[in-house]
N, C-alpha and C. Protein backbone atom coordinates (compact mmCIF):
# COMPACT_ATOMS: atom_id res chain seq x y z
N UNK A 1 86.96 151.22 78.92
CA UNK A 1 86.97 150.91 80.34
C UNK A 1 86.03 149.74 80.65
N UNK A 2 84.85 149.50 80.07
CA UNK A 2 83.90 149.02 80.00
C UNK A 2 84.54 147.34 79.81
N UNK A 3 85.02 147.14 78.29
CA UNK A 3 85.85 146.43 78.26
C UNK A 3 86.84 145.50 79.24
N UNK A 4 87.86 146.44 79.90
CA UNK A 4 88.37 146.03 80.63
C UNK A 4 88.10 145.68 81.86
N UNK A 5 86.87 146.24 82.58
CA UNK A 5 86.25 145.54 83.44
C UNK A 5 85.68 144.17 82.50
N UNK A 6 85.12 144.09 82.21
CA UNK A 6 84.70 142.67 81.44
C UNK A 6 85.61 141.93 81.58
N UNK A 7 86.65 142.37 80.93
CA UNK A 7 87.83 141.09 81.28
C UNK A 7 88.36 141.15 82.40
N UNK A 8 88.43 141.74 82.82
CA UNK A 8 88.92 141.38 84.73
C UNK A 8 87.54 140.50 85.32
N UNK A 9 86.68 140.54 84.96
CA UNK A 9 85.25 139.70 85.96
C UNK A 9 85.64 138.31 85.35
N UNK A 10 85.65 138.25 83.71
CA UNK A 10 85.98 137.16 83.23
C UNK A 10 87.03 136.25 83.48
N UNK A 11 88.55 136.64 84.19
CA UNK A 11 89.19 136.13 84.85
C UNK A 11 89.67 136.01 86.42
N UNK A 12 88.65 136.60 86.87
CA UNK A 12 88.21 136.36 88.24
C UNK A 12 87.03 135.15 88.08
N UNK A 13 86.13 135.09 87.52
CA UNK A 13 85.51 134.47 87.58
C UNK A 13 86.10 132.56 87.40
N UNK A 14 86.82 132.76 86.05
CA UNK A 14 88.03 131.54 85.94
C UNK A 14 88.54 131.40 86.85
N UNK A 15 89.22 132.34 87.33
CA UNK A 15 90.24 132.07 88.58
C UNK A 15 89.53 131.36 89.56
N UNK A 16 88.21 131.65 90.25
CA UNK A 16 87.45 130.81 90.89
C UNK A 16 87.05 129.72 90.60
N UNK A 17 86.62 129.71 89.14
CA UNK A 17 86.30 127.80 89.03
C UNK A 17 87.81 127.05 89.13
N UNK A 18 89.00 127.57 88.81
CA UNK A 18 89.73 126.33 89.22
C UNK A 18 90.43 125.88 90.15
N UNK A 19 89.91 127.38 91.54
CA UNK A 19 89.83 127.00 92.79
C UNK A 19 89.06 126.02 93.20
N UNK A 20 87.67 126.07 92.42
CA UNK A 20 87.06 124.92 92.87
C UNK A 20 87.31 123.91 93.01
N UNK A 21 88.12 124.26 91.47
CA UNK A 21 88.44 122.45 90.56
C UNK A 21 89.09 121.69 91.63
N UNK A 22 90.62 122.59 91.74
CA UNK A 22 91.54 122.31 93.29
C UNK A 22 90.70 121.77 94.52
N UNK A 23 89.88 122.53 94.80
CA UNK A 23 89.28 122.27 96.29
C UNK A 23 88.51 120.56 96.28
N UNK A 24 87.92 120.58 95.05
CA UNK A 24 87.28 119.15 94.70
C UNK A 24 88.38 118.05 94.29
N UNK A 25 89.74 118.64 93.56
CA UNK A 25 90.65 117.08 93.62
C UNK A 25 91.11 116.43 95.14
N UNK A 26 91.09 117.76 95.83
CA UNK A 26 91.87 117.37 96.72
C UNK A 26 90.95 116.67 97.93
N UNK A 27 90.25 117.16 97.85
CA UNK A 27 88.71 116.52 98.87
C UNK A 27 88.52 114.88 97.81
N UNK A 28 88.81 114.85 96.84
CA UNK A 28 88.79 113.41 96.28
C UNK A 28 89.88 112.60 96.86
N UNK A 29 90.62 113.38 96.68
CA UNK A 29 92.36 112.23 97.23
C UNK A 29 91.99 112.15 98.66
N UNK A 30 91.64 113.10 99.60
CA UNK A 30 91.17 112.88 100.97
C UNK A 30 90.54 111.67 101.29
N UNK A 31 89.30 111.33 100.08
CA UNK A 31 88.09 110.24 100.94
C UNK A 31 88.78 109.23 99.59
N UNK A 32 90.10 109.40 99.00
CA UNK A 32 90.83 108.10 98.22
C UNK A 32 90.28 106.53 99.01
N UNK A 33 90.62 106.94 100.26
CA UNK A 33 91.17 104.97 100.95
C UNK A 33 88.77 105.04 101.31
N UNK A 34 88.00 105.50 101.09
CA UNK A 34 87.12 105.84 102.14
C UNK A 34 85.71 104.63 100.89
N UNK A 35 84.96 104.17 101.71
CA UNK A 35 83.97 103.77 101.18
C UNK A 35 82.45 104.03 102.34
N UNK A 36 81.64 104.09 101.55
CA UNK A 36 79.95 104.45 102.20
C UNK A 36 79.35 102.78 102.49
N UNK A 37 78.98 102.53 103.42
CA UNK A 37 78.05 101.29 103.40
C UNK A 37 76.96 101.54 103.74
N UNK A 38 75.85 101.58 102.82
CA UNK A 38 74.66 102.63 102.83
C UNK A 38 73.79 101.15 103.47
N UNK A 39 72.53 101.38 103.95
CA UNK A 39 71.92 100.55 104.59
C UNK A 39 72.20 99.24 105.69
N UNK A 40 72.91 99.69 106.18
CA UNK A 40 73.41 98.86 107.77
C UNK A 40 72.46 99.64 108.84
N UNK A 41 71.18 98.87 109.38
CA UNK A 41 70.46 99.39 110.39
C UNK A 41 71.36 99.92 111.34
N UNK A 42 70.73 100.78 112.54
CA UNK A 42 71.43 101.26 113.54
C UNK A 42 70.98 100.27 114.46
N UNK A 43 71.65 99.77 115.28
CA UNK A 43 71.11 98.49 116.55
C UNK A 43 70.96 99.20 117.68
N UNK A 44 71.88 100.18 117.91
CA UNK A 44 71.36 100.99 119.32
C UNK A 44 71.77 102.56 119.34
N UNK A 45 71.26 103.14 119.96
CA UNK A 45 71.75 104.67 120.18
C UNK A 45 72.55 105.31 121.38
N UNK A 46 73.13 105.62 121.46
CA UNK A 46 74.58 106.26 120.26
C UNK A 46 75.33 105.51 119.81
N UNK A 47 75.37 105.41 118.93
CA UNK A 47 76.35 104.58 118.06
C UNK A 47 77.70 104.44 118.30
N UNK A 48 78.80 103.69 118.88
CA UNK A 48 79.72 104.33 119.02
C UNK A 48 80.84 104.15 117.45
N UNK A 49 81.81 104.21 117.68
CA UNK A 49 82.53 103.79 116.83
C UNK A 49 83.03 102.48 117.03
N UNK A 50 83.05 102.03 118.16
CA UNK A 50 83.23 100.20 118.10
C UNK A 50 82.22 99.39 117.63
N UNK A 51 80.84 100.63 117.65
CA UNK A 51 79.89 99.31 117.08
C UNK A 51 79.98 99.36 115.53
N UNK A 52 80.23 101.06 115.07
CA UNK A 52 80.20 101.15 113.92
C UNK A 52 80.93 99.84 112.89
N UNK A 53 81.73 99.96 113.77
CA UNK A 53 83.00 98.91 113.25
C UNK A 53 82.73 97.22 113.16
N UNK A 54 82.07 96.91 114.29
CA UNK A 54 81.71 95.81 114.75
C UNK A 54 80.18 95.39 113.70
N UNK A 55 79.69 96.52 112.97
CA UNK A 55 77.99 96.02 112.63
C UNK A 55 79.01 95.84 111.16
N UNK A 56 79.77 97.04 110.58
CA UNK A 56 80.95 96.66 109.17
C UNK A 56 81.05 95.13 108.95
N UNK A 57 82.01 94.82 109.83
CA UNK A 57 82.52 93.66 109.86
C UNK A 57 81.67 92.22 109.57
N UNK A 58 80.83 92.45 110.50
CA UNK A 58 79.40 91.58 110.37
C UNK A 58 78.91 91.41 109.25
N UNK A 59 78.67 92.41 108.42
CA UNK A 59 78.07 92.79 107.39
C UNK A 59 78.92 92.16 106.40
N UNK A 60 80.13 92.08 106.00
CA UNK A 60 80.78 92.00 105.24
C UNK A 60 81.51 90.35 105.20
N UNK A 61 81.21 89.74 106.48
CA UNK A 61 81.42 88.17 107.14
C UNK A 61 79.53 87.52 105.90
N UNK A 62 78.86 87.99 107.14
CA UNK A 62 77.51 88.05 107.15
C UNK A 62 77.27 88.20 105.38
N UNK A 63 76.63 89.35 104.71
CA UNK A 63 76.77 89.36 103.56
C UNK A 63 77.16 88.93 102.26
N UNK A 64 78.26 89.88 102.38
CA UNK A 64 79.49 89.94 101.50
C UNK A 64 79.95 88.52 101.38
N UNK A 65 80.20 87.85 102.27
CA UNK A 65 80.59 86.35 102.42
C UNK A 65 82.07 86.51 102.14
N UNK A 66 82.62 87.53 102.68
CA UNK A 66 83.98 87.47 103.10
C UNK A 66 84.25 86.60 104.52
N UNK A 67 85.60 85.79 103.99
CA UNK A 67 86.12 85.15 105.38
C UNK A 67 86.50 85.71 106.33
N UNK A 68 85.95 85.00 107.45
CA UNK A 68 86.31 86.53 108.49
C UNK A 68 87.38 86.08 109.12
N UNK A 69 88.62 85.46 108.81
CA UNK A 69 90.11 85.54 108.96
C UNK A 69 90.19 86.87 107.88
N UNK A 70 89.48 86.74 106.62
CA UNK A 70 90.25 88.41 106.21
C UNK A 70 89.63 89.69 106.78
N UNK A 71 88.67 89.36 107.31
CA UNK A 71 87.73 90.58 107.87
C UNK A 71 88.93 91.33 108.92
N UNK A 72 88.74 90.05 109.89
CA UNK A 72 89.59 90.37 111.13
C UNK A 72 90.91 90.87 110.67
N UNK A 73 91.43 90.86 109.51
CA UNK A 73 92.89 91.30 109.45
C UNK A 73 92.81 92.37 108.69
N UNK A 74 91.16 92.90 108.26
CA UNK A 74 91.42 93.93 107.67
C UNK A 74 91.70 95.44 108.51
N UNK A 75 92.47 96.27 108.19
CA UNK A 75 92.85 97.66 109.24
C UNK A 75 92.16 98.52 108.77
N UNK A 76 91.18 98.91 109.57
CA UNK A 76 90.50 100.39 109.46
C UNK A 76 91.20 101.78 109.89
N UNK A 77 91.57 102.77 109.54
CA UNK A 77 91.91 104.63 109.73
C UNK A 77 90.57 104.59 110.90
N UNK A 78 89.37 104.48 110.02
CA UNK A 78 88.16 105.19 111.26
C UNK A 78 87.24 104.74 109.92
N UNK A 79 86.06 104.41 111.14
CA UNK A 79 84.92 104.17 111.41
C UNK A 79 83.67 104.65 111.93
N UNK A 80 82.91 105.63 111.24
CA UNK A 80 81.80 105.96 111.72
C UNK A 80 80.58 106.10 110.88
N UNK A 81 79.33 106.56 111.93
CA UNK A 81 78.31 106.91 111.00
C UNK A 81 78.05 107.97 110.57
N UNK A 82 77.64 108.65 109.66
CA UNK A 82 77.41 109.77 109.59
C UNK A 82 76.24 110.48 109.64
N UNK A 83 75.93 111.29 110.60
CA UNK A 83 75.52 111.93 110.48
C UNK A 83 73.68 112.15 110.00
N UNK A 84 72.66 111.90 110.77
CA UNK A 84 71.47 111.83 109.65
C UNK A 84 70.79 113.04 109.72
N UNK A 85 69.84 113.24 108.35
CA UNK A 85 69.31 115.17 108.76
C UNK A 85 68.19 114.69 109.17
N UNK A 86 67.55 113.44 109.67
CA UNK A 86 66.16 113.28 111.07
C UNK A 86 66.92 112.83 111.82
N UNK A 87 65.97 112.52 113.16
CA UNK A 87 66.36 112.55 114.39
C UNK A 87 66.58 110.69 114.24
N UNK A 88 67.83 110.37 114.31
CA UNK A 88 67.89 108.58 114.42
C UNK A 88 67.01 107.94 114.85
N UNK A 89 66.60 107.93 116.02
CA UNK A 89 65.63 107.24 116.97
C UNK A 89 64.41 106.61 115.92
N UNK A 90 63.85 108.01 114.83
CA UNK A 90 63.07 107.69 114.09
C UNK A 90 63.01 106.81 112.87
N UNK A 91 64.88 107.25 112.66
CA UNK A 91 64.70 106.09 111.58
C UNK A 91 65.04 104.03 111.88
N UNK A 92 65.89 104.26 113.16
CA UNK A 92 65.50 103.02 113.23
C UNK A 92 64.30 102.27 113.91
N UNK A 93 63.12 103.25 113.62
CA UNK A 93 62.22 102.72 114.27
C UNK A 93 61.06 102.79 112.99
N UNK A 94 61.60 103.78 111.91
CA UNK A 94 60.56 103.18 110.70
C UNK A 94 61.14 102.48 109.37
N UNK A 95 60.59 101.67 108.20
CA UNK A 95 61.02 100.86 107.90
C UNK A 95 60.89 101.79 106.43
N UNK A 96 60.50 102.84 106.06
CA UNK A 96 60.36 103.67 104.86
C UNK A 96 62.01 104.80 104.96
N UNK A 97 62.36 104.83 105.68
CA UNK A 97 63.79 105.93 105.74
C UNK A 97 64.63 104.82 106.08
N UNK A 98 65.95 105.44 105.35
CA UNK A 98 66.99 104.47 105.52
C UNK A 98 68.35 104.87 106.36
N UNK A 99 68.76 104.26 107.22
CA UNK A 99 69.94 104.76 108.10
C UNK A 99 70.90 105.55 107.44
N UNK A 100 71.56 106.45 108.06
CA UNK A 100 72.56 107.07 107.45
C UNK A 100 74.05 106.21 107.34
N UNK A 101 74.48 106.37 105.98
CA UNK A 101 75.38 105.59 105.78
C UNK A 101 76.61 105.47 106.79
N UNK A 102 77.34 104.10 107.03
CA UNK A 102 79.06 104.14 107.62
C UNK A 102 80.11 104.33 106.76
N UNK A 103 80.85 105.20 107.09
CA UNK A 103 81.81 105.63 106.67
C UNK A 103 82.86 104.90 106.84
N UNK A 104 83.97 104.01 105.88
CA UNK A 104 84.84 103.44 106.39
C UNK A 104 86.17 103.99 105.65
N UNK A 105 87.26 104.00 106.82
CA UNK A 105 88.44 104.81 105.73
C UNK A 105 89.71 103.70 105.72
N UNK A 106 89.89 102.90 104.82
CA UNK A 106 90.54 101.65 104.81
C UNK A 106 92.15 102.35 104.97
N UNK A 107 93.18 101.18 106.01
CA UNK A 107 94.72 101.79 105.67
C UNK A 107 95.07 101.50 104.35
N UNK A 108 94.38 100.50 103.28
CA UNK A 108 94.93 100.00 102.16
C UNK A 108 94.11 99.98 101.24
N UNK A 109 94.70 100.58 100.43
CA UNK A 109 93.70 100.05 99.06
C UNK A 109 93.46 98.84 98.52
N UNK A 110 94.16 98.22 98.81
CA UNK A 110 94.30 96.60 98.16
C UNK A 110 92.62 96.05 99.31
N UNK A 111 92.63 96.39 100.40
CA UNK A 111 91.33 95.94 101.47
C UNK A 111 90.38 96.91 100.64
N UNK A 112 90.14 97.79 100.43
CA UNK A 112 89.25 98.98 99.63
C UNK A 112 88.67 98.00 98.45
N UNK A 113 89.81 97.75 97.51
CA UNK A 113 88.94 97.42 96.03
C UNK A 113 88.52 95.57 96.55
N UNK A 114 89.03 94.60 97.24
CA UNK A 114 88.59 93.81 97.53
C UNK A 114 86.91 93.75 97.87
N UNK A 115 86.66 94.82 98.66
CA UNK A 115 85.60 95.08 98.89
C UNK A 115 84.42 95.68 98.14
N UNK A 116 85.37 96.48 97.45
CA UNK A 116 84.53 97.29 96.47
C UNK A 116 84.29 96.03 95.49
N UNK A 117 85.13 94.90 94.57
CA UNK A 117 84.59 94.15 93.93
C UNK A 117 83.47 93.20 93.95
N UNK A 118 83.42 93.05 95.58
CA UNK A 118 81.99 92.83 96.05
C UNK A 118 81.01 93.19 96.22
N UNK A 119 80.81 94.79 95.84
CA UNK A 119 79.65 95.13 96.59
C UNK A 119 78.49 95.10 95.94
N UNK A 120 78.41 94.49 94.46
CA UNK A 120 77.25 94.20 93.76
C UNK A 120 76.67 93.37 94.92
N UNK A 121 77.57 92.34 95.56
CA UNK A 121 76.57 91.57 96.30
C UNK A 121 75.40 92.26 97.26
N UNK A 122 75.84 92.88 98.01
CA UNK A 122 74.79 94.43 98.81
C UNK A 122 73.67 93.88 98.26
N UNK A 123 73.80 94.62 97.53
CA UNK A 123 72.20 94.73 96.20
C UNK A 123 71.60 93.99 97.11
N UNK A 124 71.49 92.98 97.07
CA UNK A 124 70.63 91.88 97.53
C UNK A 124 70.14 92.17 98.72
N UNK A 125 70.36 92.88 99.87
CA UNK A 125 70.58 92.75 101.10
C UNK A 125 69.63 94.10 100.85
N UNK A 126 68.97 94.79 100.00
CA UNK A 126 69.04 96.66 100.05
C UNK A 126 70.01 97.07 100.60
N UNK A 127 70.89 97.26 100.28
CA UNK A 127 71.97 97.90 101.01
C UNK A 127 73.08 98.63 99.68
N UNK A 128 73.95 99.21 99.80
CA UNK A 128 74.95 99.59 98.66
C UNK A 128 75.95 99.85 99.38
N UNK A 129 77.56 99.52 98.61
CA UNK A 129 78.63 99.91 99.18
C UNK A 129 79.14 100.90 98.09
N UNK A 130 79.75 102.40 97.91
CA UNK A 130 79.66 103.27 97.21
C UNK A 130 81.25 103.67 97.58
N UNK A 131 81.75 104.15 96.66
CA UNK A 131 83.09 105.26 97.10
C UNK A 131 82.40 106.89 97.68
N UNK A 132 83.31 107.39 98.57
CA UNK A 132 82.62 108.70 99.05
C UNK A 132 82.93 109.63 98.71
N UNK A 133 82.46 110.35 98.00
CA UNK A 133 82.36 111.73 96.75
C UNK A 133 82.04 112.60 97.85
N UNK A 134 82.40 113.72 96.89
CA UNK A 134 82.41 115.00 97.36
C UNK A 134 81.13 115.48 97.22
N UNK A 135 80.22 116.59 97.41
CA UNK A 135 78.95 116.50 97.94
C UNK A 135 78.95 116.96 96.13
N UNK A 136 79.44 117.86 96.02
CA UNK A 136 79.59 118.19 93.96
C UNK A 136 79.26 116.78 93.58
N UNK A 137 79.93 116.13 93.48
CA UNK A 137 80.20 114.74 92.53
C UNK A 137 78.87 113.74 93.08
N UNK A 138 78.18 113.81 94.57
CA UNK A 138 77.19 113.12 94.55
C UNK A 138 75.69 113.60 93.66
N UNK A 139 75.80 114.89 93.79
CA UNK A 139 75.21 115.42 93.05
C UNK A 139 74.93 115.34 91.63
N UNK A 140 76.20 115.24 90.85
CA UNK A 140 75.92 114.73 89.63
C UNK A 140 76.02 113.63 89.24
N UNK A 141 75.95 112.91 90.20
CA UNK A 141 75.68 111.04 90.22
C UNK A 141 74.21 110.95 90.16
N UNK A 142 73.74 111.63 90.87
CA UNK A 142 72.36 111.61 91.43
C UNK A 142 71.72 112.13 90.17
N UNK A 143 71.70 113.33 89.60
CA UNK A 143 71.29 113.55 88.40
C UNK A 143 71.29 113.01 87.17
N UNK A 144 72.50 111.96 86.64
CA UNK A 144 72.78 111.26 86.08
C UNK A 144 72.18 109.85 86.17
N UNK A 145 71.91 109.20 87.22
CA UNK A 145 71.40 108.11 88.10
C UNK A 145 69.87 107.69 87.17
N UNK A 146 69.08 108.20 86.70
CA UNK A 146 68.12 107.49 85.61
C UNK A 146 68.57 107.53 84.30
N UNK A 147 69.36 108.13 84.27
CA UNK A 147 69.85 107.83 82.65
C UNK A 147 70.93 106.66 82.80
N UNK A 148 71.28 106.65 83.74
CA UNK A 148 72.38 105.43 83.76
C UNK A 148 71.93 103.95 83.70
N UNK A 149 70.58 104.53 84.43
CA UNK A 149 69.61 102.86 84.81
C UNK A 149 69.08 102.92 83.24
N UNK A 150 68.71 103.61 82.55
CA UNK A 150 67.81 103.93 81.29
C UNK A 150 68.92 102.86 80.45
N UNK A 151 70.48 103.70 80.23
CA UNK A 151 71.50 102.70 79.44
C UNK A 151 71.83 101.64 79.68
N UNK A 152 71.31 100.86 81.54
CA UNK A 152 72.01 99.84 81.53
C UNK A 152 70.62 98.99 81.31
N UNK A 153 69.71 99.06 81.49
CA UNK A 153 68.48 98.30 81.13
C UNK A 153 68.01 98.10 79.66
N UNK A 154 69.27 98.73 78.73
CA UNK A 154 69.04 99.24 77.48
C UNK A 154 70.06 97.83 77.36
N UNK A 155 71.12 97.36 78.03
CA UNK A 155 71.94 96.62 77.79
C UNK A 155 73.50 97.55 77.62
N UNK A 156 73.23 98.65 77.91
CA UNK A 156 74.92 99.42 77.97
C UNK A 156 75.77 98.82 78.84
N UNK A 157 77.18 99.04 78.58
CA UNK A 157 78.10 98.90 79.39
C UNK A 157 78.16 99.88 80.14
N UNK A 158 78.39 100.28 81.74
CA UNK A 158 77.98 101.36 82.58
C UNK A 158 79.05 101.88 83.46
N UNK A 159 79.91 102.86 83.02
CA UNK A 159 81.16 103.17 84.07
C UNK A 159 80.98 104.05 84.63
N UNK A 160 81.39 104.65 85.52
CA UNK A 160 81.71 105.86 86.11
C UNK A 160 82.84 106.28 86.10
N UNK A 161 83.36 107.76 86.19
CA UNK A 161 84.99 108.13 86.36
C UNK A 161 85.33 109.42 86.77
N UNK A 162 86.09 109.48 87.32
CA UNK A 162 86.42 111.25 87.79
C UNK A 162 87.09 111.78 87.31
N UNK A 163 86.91 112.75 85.72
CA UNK A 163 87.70 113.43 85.00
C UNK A 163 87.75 115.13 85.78
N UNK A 164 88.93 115.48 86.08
CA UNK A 164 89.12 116.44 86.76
C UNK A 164 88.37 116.54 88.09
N UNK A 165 87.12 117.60 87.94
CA UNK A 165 86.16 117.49 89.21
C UNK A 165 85.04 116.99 89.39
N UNK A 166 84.63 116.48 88.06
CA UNK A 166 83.07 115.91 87.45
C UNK A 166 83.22 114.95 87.70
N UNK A 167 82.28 114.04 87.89
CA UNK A 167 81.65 112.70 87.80
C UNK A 167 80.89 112.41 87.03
N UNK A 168 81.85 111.62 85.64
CA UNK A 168 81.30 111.31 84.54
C UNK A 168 80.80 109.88 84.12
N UNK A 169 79.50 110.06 83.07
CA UNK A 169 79.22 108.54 83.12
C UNK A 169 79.41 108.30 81.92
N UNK A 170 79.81 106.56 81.90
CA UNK A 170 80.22 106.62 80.17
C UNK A 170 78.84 105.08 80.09
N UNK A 171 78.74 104.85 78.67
CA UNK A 171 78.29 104.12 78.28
C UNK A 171 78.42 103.42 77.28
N UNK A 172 79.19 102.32 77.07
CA UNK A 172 80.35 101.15 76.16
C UNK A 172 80.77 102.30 75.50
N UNK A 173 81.41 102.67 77.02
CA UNK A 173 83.29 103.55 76.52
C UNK A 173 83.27 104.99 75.58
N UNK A 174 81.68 105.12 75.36
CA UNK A 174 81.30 107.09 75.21
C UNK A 174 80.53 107.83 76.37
N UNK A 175 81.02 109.02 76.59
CA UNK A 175 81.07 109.73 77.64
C UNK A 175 79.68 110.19 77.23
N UNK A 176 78.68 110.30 78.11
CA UNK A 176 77.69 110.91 78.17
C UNK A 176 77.47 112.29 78.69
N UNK A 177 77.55 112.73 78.75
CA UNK A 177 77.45 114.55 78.59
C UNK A 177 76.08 114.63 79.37
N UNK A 178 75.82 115.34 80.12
CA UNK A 178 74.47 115.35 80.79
C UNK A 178 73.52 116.23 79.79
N UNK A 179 73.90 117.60 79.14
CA UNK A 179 73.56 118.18 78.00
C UNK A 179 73.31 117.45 76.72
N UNK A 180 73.79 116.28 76.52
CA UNK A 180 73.90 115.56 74.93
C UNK A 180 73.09 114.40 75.46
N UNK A 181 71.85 113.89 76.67
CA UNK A 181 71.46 113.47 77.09
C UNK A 181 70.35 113.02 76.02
N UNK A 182 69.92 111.60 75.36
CA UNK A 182 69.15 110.94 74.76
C UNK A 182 68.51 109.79 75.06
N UNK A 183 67.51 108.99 74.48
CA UNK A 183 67.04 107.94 74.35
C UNK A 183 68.41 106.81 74.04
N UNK A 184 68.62 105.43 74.91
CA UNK A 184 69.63 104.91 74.30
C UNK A 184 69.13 104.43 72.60
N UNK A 185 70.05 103.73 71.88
CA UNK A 185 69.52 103.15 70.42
C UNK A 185 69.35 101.67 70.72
């Protein structure tokens, strides 16, 4: 009997991780068209969504040094900010916390990776333009995130990829395992 409870927990328990798995592809295909533009100050409070849109654009004229004949023709789904866990007021008024990122959800992918092939430029600006993961997958970005700097300062080649529900990092094209975690050679 003993037994067979064992194996019933053991496939309940399965049965739940690949609910997860499900719940995390599909929350991936959701934020598919979606990118983060992390460090765009807030200019005034409440933010609306025209400014959200309007500080984007700027940024990406401004910045990015996109032409803004393509700016202007690019089509946004929606535009906002998200969300910060302090009170805004405070952070655009100190220079140590950083605004909570804009959320942009492009109609096209072809406007998405255009952008995305730019966003090394950011860097420069403190700022980052990121794809928007699921709170799982930021998580193991984030954990991963000094070993990645460790391989690329080592001279690695540095990818990222979404095998099933993980967010995996490779390094010249071997998968790093967060468990099989070393010194690069």
């Amino acid at each position: 009997m003993e037994a067979e409870v064992s194996d019933l927990k053991n496939q309940l328990s399965e049965s739940h991780r690949q609910v997860e798995k499900y719940r995390i592809q599909d929350e991936v295909r959701s934020k598919e068209y979606n990118l983060l533009f992390n460090g765009i100050e807030i200019t005034k409070m409440p933010e609306t969504q025209d400014l959200s849109e309007q500080l984007v654009r700027s940024f990406m004229t401004a910045k990015l040094q996109f032409a803004p004949s393509l700016v202007s023709n690019m089509k946004f789904a929606n535009v906002h900010r998200l969300p910060g866990r302090t009170d805004a007021s405070k952070i655009s008024n100190s220079t140590s916390k950083r605004p909570p990122p804009i959320v942009v959800k492009f109609c096209t992918m072809r406007d998405k990776m255009e952008v995305l092939k730019l966003a090394p430029r950011s860097r420069q600006f403190h700022c980052a333009i990121t794809k928007h993961l699921p709170i799982s997958m930021q998580r193991q970005r984030k954990g991963l995130m000094a070993h990645a700097n460790m391989l690329f300062n080592a001279g690695k080649k540095i990818q990222w990829k979404v095998i099933d529900a993980e967010y995996c990092l490779f390094a010249d094209g071997e998968w790093v395992k967060p468990e099989a975690r070393s010194m690069p050679s």
